[in-house]
Protein backbone atom coordinates (compact mmCIF):
# COMPACT_ATOMS: atom_id res chain seq x y z
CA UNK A 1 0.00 0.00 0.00
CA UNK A 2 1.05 3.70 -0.25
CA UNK A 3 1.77 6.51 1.97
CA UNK A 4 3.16 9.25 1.86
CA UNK A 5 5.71 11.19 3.94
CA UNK A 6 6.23 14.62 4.30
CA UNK A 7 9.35 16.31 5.55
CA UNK A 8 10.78 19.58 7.14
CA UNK A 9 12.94 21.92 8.70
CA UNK A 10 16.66 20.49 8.45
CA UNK A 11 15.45 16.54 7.03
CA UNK A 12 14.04 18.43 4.07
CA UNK A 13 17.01 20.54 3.45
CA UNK A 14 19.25 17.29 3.96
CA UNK A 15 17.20 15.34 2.10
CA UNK A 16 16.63 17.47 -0.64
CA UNK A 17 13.09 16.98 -0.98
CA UNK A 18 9.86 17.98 1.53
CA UNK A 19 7.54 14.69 0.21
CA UNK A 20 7.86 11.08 -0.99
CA UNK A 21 5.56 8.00 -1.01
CA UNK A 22 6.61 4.57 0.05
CA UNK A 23 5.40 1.08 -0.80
CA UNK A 24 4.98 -0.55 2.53
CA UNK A 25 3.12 -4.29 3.47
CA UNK A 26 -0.20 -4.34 4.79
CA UNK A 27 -0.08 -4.39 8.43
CA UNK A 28 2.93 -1.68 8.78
CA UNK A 29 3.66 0.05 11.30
CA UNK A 30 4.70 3.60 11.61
CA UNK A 31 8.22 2.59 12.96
CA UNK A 32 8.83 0.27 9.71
CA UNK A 33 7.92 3.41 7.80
CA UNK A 34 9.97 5.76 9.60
CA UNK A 35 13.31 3.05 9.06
CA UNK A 36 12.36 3.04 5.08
CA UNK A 37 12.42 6.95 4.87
CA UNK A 38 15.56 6.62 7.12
CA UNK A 39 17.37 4.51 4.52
CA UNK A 40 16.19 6.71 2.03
CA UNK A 41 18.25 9.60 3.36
CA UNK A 42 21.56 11.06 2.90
CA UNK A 43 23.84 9.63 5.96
CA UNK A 44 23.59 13.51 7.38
CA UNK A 45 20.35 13.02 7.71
CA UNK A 46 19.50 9.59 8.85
CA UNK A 47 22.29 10.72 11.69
CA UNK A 48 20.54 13.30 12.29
CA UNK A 49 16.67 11.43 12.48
CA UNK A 50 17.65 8.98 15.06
CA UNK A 51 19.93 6.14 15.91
CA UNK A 52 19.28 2.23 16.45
CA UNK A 53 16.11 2.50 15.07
CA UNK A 54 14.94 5.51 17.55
CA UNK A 55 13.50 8.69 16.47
CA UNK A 56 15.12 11.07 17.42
CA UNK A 57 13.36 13.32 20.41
CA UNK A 58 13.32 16.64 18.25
CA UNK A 59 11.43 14.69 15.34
CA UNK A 60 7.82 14.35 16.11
CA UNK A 61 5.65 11.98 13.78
CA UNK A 62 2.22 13.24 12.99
CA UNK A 63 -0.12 10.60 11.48
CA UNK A 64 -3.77 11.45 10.57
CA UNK A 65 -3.47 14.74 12.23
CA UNK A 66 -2.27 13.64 15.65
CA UNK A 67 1.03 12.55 17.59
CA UNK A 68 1.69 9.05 16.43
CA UNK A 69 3.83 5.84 18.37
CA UNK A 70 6.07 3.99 16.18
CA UNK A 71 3.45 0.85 16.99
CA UNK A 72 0.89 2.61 15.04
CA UNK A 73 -0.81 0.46 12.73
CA UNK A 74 -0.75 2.16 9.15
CA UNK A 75 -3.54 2.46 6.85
CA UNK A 76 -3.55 2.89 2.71
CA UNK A 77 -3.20 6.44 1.44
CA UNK A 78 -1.96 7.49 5.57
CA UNK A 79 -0.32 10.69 5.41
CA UNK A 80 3.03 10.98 8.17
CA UNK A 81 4.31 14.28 8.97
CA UNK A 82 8.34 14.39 10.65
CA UNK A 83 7.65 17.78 12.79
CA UNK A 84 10.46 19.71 14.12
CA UNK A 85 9.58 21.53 17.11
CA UNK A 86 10.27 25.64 16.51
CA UNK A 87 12.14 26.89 19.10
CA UNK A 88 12.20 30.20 20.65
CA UNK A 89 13.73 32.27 23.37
């Protein structure tokens, strides 16, 4: 099934794109997407999105509109969002 991801801030810059839809297996889960965009990547940037298969704590994954586990079960046509917190001061 497809989904697509869309990326920001830094990842997007890195990566040189800000969208791109994977094939994934029925049944996925957000954290088997997250390790297919990750090997995607330049190595800057899969550095930079999290180590032994951890997200990173500044990346925040937004699927269908809300804050999303890596357990989450995805669905065809799901829509994931890599947030980077602003920050301010």
């Amino acid at each position: 099934m497809k989904i697509t991801v869309r990326l920001s801030g830094w990842m997007s810059q890195l990566a040189g794109l800000r969208e791109l839809e994977l094939e994934v297996a029925e049944g996925a889960v957000l954290g088997e997407a997250l390790g297919a965009v990750a090997a995607m990547l330049p190595p800057e940037a899969r550095a930079r999105l999290g180590r032994n298969g951890s997200l990173h704590p500044s990346v925040i994954p937004v699927l269908r509109g809300e804050l999303a586990p890596p357990p989450a079960v995805l669905e065809p046509g799901d829509e994931i969002e890599l947030i980077l917190p602003g920050a301010g001061g």
